[in-house]
N, C-alpha and C. Protein backbone atom coordinates (compact mmCIF):
# COMPACT_ATOMS: atom_id res chain seq x y z
N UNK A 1 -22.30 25.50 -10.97
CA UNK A 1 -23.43 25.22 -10.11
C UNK A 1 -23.72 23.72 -10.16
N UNK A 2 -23.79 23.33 -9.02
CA UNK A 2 -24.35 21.92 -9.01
C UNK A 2 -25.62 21.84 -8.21
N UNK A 3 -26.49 20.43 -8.91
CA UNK A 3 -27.79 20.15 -8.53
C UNK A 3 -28.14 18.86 -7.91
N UNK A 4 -28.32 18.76 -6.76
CA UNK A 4 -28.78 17.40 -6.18
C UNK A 4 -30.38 17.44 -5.71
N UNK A 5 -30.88 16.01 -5.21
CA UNK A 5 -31.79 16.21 -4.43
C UNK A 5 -31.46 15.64 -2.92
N UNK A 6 -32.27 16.83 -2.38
CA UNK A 6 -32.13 16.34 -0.73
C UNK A 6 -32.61 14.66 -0.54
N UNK A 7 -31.99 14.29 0.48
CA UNK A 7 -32.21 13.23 0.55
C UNK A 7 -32.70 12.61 2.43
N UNK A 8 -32.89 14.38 2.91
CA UNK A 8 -32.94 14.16 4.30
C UNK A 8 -34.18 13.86 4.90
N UNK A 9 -35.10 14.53 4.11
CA UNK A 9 -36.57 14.00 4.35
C UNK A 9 -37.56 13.53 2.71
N UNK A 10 -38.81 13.13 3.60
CA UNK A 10 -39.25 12.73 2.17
C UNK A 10 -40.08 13.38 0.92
N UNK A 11 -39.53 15.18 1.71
CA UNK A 11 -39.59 15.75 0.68
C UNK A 11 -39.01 15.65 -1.16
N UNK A 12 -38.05 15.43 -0.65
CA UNK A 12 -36.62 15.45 -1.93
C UNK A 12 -36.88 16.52 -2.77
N UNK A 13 -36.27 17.52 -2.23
CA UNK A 13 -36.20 18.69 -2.83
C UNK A 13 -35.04 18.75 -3.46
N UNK A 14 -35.11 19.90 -4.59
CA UNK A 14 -34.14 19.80 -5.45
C UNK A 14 -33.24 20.94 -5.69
N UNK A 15 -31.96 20.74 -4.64
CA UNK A 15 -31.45 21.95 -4.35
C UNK A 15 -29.94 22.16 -5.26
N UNK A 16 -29.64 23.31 -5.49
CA UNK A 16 -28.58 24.06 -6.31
C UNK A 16 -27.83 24.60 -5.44
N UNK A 17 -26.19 24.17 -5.66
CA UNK A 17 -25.40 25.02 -4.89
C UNK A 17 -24.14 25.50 -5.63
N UNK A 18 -23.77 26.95 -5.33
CA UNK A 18 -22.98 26.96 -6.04
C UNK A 18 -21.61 27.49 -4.89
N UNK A 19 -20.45 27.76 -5.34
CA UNK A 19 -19.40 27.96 -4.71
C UNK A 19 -19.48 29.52 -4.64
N UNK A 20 -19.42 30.82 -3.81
CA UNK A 20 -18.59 31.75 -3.76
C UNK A 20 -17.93 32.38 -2.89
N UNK A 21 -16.67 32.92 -3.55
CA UNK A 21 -15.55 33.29 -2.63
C UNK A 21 -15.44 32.37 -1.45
N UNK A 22 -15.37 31.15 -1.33
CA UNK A 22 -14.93 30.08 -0.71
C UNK A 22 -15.63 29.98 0.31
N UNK A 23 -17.65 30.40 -0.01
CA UNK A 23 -18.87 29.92 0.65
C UNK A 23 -19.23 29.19 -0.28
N UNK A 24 -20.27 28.17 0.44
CA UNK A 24 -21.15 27.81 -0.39
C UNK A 24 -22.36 28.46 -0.10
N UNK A 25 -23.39 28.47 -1.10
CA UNK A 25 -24.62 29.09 -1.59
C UNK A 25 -25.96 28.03 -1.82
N UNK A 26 -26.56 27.76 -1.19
CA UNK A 26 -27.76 26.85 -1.23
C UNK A 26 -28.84 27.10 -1.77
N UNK A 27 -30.26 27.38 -2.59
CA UNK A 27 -31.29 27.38 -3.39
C UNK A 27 -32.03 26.23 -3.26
N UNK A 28 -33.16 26.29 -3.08
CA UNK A 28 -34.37 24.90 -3.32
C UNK A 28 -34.32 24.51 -2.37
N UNK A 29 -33.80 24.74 -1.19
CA UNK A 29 -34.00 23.78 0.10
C UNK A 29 -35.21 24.31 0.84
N UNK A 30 -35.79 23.48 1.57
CA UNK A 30 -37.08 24.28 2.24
C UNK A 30 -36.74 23.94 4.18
N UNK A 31 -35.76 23.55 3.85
CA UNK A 31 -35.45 23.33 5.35
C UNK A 31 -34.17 23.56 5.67
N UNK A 32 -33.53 24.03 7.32
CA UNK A 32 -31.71 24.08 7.01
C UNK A 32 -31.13 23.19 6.98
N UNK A 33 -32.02 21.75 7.48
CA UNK A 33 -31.19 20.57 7.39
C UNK A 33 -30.67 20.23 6.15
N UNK A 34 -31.88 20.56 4.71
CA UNK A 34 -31.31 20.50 3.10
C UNK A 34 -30.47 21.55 3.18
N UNK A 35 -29.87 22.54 3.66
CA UNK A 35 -28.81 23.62 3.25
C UNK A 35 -27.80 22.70 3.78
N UNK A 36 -27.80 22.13 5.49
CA UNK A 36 -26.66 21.56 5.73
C UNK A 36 -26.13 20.29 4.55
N UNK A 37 -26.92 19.57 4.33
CA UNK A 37 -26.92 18.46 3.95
C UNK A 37 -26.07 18.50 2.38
N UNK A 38 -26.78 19.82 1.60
CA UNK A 38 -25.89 19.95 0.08
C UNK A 38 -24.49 20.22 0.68
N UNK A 39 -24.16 21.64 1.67
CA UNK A 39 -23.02 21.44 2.05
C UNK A 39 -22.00 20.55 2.42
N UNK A 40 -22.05 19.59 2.81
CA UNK A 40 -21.66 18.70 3.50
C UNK A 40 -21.64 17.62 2.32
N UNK A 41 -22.05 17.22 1.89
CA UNK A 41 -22.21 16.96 0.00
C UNK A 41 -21.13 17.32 -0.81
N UNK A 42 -21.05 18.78 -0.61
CA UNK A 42 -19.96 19.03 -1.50
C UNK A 42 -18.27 19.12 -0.85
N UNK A 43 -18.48 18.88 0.45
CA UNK A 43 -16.96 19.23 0.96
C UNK A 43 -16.44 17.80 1.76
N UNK A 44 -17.64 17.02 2.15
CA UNK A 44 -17.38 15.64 2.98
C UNK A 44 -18.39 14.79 2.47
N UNK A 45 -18.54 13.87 1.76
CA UNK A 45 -19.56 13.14 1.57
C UNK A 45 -19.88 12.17 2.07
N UNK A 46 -20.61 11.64 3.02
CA UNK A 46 -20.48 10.22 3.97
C UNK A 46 -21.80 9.44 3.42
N UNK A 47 -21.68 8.32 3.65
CA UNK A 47 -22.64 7.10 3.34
C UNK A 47 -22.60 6.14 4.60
N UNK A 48 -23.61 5.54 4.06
CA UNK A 48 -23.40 3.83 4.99
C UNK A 48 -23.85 2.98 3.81
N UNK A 49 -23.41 2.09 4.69
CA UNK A 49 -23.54 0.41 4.10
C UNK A 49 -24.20 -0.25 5.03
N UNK A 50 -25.10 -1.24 4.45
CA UNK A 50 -25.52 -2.72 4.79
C UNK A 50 -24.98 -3.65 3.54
N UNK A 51 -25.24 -4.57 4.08
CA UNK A 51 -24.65 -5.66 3.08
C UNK A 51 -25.06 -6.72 4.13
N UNK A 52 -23.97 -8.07 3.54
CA UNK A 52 -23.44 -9.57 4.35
C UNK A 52 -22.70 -9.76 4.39
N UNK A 53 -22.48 -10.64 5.45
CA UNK A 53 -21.13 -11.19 5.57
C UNK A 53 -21.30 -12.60 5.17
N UNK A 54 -20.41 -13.79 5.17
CA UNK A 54 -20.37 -15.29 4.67
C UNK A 54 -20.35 -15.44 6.59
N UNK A 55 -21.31 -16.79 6.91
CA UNK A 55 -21.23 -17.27 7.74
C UNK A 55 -20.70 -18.99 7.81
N UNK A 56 -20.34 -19.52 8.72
CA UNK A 56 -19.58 -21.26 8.37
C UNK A 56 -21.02 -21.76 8.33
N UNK A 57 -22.26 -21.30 8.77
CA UNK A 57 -23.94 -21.76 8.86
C UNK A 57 -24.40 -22.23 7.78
N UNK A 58 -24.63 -23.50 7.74
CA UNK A 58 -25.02 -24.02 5.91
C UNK A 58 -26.67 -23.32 6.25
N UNK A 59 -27.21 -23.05 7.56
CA UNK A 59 -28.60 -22.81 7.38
C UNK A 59 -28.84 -21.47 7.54
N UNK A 60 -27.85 -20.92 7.37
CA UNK A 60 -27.77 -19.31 7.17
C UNK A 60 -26.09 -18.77 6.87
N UNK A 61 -26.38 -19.15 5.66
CA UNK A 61 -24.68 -18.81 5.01
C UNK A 61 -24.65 -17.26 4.85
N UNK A 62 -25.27 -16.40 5.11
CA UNK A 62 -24.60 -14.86 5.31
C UNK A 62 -25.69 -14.34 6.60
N UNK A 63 -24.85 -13.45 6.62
CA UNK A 63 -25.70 -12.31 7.73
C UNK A 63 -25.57 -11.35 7.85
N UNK A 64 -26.60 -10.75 7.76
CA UNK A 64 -26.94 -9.20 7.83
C UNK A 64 -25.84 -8.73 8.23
N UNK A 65 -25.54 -7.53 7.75
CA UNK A 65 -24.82 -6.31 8.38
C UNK A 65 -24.60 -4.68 8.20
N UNK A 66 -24.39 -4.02 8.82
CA UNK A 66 -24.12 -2.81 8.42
C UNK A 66 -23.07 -2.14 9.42
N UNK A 67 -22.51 -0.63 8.86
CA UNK A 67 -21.65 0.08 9.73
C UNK A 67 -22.34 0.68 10.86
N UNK A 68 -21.84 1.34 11.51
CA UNK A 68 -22.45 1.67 12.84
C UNK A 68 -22.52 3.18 12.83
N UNK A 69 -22.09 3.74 11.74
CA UNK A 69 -21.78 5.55 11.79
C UNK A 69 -21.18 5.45 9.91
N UNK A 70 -22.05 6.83 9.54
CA UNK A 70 -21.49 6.91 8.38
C UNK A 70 -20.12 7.03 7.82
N UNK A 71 -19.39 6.58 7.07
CA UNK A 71 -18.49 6.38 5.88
C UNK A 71 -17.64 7.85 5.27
N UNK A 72 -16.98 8.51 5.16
CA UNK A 72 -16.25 8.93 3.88
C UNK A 72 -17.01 7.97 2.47
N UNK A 73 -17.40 8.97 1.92
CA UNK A 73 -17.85 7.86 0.53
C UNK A 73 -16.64 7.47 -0.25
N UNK A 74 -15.39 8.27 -0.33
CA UNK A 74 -14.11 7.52 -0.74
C UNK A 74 -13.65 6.40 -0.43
N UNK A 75 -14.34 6.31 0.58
CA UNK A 75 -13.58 4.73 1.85
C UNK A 75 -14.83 3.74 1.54
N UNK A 76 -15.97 3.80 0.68
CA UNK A 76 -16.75 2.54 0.60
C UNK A 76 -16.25 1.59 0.11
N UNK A 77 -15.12 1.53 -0.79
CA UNK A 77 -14.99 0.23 -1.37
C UNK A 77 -13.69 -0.29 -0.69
N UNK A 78 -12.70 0.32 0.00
CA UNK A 78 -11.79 -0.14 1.28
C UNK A 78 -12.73 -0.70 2.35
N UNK A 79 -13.87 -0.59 2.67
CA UNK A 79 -14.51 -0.96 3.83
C UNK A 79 -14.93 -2.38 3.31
N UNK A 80 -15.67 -2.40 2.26
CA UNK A 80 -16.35 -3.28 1.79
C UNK A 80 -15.18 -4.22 1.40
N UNK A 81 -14.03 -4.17 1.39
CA UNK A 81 -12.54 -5.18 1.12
C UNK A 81 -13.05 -6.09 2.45
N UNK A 82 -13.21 -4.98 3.37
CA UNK A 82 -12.93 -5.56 4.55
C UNK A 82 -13.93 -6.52 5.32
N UNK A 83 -15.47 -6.12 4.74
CA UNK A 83 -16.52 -6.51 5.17
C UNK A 83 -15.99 -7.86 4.38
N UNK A 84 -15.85 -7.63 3.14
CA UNK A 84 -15.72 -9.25 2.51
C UNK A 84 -14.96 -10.29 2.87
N UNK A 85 -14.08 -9.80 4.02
CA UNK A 85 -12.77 -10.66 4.39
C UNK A 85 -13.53 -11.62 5.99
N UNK A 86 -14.94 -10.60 6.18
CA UNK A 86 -15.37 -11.20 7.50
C UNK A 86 -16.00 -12.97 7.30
N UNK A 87 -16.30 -13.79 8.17
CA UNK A 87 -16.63 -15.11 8.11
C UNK A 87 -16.83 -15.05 9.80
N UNK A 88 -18.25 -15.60 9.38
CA UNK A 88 -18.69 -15.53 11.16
C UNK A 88 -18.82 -16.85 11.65
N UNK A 89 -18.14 -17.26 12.53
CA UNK A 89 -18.01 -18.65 13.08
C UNK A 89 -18.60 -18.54 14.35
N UNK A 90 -19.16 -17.97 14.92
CA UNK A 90 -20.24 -18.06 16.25
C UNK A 90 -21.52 -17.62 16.03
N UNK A 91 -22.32 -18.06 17.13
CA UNK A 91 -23.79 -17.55 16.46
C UNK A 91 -23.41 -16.11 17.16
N UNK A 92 -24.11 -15.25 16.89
CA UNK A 92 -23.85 -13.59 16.76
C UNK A 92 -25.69 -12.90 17.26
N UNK A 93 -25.65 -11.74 17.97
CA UNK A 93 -26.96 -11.12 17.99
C UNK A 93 -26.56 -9.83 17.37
N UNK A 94 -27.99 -9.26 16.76
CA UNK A 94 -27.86 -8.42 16.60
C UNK A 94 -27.64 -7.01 17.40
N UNK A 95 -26.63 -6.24 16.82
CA UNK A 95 -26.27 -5.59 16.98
C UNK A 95 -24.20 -5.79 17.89
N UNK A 96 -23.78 -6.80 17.83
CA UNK A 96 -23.03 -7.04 18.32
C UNK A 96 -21.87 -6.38 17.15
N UNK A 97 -20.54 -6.43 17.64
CA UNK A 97 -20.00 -6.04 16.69
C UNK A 97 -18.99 -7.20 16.36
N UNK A 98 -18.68 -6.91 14.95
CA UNK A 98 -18.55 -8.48 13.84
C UNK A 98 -16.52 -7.65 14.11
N UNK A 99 -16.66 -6.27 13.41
CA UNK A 99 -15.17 -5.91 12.91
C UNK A 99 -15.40 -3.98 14.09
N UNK A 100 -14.37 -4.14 15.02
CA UNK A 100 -14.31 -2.81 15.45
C UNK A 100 -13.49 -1.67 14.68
N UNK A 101 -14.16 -0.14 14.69
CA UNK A 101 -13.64 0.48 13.98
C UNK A 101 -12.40 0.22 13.05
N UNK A 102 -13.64 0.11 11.93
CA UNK A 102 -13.03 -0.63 10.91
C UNK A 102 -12.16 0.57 10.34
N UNK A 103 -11.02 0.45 9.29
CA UNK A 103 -9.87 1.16 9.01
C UNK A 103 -9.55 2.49 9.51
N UNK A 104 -9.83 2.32 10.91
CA UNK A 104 -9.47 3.34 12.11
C UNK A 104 -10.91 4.83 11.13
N UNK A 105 -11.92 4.35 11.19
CA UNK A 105 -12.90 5.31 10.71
C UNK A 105 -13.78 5.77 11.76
N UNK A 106 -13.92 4.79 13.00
CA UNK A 106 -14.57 5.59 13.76
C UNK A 106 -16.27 4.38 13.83
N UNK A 107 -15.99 3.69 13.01
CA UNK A 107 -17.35 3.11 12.73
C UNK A 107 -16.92 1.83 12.76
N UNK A 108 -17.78 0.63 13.39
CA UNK A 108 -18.02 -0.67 13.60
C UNK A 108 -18.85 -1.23 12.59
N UNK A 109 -18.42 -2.42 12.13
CA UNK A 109 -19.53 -3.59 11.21
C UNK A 109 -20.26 -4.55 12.44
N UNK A 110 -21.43 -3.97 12.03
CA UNK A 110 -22.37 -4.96 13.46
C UNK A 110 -23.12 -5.27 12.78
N UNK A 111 -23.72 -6.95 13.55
CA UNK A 111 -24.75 -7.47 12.91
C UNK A 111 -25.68 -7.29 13.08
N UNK A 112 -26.98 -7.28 12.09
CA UNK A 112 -28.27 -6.77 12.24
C UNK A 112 -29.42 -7.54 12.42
N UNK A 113 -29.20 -8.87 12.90
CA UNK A 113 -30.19 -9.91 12.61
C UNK A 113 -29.66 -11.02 13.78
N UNK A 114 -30.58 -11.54 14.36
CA UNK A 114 -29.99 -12.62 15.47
C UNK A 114 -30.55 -13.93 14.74
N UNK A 115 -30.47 -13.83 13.71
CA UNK A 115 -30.62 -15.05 12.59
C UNK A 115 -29.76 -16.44 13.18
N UNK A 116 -28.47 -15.94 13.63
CA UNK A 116 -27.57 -16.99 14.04
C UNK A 116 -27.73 -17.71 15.18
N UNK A 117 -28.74 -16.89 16.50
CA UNK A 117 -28.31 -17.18 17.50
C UNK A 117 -29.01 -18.37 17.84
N UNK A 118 -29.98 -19.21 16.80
CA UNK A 118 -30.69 -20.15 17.15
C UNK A 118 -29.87 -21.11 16.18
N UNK A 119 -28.53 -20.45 15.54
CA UNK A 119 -28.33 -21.93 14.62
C UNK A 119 -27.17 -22.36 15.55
N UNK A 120 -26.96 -23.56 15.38
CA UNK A 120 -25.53 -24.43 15.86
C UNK A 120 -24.80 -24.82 14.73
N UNK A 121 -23.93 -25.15 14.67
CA UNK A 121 -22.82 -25.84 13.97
C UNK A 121 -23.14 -27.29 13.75
């Protein structure tokens, strides 16, 4: 049996799931979105990221970012190779995209901040 807490609302309930005959079994959830959510937990686990990127901007040397659609949580630290490899040499708005579906995942690194678009070089 395993125990997490939901994390879908700001309940955070504290739900138990266990495996049988190749169902899963949910407890403690008070909603189906916490039943979906442990499931999906235990068979696909997805995340996101924000972070920065390095910009050439001495007056804003990083910038915001995040993915555009959740992650495989196996693939966070392949993504984040990749986020680290970015360097933004134009000013950028938010929401534009920096890296398109990044390691063929389905999800874009876009920027979250139009921090840049008033700086020049």
């Amino acid at each position: 049996m395993n125990e997490l807490v939901c994390i879908v609302c700001p309940k955070g309930c504290t739900m138990h799931i266990e495996q049988e005959n190749g169902a899963y079994k949910v407890s403690g959830n008070t909603c189906k979105r916490g039943a979906q959510f442990a499931i999906s937990e235990m068979t696909e686990p997805k995340r996101t990221i924000c972070t920065t990127v390095r910009t050439v901007f001495s007056q804003a040397p990083v910038l915001p970012v995040r993915v555009s659609a959740e992650i495989p949580k196996d693939k966070i630290f392949d993504v984040m190779r990749e986020i680290n490899s970015i360097i933004v040499k134009n000013p950028v708005r938010r929401g534009d995209v920096l890296l398109k579906d990044v390691l063929n995942l389905g999800a874009d690194i876009i920027a979250t901040s139009d921090l840049l678009r008033q700086v020049e070089k």
